[in-house]
Protein backbone atom coordinates (compact mmCIF):
# COMPACT_ATOMS: atom_id res chain seq x y z
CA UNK A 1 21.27 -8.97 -2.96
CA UNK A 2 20.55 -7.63 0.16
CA UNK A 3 22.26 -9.21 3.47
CA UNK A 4 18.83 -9.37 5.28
CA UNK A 5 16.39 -11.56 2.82
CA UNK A 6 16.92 -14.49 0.87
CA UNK A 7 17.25 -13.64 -2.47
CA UNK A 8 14.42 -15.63 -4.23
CA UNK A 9 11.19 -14.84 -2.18
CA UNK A 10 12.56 -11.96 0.15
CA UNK A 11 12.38 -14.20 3.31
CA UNK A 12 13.59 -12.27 5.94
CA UNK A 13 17.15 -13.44 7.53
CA UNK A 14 18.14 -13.37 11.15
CA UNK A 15 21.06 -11.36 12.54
CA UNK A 16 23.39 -11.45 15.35
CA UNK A 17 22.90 -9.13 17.80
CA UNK A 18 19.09 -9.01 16.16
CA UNK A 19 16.18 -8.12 18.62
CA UNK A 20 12.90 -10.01 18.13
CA UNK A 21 14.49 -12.42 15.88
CA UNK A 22 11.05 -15.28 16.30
CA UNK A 23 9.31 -11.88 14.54
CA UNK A 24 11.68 -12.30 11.50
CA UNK A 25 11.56 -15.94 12.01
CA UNK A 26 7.73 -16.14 11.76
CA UNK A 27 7.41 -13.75 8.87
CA UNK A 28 9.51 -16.26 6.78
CA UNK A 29 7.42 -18.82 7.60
CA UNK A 30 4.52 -17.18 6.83
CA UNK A 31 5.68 -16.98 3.58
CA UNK A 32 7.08 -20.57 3.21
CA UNK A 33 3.59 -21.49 4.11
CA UNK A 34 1.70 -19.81 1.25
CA UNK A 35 4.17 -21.02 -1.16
CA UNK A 36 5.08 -24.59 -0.66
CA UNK A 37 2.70 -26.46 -2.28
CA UNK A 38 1.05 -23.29 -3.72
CA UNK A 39 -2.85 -23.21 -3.61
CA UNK A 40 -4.85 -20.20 -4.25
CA UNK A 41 -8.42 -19.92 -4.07
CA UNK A 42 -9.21 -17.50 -7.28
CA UNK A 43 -6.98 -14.99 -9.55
CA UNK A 44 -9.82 -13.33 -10.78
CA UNK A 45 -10.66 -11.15 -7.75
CA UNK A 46 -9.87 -7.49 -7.90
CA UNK A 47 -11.11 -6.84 -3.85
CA UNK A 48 -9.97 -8.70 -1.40
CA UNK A 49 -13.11 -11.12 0.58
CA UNK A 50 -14.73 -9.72 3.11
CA UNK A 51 -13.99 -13.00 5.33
CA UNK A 52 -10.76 -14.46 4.55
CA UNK A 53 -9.69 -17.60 6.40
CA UNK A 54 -5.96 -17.27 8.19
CA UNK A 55 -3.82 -19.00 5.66
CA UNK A 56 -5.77 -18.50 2.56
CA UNK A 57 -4.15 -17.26 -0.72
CA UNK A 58 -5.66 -15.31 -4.26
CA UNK A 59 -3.21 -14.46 -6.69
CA UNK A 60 -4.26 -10.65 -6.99
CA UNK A 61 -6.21 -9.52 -10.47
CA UNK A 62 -5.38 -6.06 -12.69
CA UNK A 63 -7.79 -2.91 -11.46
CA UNK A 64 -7.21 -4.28 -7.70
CA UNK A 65 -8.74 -2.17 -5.31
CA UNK A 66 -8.68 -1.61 -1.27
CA UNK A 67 -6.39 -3.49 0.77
CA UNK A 68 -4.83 -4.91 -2.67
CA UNK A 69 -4.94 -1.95 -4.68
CA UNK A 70 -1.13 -1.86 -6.19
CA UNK A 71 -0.55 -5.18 -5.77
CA UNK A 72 -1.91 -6.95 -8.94
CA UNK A 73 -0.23 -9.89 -10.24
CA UNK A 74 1.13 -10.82 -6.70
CA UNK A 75 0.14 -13.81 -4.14
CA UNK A 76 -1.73 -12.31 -1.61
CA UNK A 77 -2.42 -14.33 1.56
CA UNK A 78 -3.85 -13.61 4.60
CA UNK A 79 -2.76 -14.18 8.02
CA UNK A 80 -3.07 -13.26 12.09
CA UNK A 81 -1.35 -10.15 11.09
CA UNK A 82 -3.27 -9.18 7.77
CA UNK A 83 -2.34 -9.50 4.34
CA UNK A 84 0.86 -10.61 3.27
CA UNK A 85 2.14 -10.11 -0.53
CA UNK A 86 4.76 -11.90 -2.14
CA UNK A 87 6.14 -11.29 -5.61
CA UNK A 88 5.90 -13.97 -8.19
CA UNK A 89 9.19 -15.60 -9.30
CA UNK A 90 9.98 -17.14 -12.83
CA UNK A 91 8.72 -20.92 -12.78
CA UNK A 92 6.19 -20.73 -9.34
CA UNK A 93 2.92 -22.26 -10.06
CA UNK A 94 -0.17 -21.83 -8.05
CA UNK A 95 -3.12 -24.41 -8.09
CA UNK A 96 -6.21 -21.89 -8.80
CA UNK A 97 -8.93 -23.95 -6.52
CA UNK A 98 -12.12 -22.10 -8.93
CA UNK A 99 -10.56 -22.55 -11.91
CA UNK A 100 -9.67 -26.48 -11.14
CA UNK A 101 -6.04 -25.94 -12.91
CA UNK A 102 -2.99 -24.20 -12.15
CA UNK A 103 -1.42 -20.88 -13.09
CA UNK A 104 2.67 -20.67 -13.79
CA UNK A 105 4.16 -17.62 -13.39
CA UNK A 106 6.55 -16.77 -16.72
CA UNK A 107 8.94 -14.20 -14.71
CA UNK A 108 5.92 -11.31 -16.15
CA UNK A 109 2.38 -12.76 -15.94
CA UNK A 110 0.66 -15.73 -14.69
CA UNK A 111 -0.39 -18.09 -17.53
CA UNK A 112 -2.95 -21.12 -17.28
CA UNK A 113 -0.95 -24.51 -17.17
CA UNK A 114 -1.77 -26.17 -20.29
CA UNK A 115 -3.42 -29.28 -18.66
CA UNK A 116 -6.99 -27.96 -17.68
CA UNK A 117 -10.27 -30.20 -16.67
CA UNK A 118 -11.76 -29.84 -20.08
CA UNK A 119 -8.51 -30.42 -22.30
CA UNK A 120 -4.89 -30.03 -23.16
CA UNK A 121 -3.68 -26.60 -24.53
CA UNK A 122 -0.69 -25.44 -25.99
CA UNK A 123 -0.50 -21.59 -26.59
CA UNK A 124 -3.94 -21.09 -25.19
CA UNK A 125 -5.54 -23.00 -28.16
CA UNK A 126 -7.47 -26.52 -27.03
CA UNK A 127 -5.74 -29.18 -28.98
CA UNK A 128 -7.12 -31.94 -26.98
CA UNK A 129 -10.44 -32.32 -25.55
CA UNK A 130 -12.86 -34.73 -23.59
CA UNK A 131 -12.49 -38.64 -24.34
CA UNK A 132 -15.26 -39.48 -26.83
CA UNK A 133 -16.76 -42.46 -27.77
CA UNK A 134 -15.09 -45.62 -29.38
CA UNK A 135 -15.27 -45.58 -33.18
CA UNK A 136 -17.15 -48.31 -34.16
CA UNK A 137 -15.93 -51.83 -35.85
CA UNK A 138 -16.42 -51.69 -39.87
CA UNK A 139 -19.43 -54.11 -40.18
CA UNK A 140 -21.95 -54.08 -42.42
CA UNK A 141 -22.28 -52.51 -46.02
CA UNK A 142 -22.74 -53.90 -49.52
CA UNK A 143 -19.54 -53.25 -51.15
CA UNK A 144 -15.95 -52.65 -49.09
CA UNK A 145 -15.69 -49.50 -50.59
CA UNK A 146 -18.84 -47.84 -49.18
CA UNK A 147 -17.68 -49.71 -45.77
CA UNK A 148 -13.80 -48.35 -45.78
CA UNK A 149 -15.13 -44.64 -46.43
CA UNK A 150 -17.63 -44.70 -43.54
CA UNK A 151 -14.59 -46.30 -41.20
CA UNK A 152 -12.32 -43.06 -42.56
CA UNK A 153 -15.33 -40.66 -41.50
CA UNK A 154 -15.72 -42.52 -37.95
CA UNK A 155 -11.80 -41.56 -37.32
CA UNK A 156 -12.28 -38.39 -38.96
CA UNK A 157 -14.92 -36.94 -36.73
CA UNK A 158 -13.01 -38.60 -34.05
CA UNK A 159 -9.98 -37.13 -34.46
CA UNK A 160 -12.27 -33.61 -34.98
CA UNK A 161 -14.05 -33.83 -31.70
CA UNK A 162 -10.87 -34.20 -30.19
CA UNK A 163 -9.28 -31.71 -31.60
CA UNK A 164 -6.68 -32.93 -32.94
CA UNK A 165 -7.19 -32.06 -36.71
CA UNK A 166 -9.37 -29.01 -37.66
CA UNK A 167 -12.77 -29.12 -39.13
């Protein structure tokens, strides 16, 4: 561990004796900024925009180019002094503002968090999706039987459109 940056997220430490220390002081809150209570606007960009806004993160895509070129897979967030890029940790999470969910960095790549606007996941596969209908009270038919099986279908295509049985 190095004597002059936290050992998490590289946060620059002051020293005695240190000249400029509100430069060093800054810098780590620069960074304390763009992480505490992580928001980025998109991970899918591979160039940075051609207006950022001063405090505005993107988690940087593969086949980055320009100002991000070499820096895939890392926050990138601009500020008065240009862009800043910090490293991911094991366990940070990001809330991706396009993609309406948040990403959770494994300690090697980013990973959607399984609880997403159009259904729960688990190992990328939807288990759960939108709330359907009600299934309908039995009522009607001529004989039970006939009634029952058309009840068992209702829960069956239920439980289907939900995802939580296969088809």
């Amino acid at each position: 561990m190095s004597m002059e940056t936290t050992p998490r997220w590289a946060l620059p430490l002051l020293l005695a004796g240190q000249a400029q220390k509100e430069l060093f002081h800054n810098e780590a809150l620069v960074r304390i900024d763009a992480l505490l209570h992580g928001r980025a606007e998109s991970a899918d960009l591979v160039s940075p925009p051609a207006a950022p806004v001063i405090g505005r993160c993107w988690i940087v895509a593969a086949g980055a180019t320009g100002a991000w070129s070499g820096e895939e897979g890392k926050i990138a967030c601009w500020s008065e002094g240009g862009w800043r890029f910090i490293a991911p940790q094991a366990g940070a999470w990001l809330v991706i503002m396009d993609r309406g969910h948040e990403l959770r960095h494994d300690g090697v790549e980013w990973r959607d968090a399984p609880v997403r606007a159009d259904g729960l996941y688990l190992n990328e596969e939807k288990v759960i999706g939108p709330r359907q209908g009600a299934i309908a009270d039995p009522a009607g038919g001529a004989v039970i039987d006939v009634e029952a099986r058309n009840t068992l279908l209702a829960v069956l295509d239920a439980l289907r459109g939900h995802g939580l049985i296969y088809s």
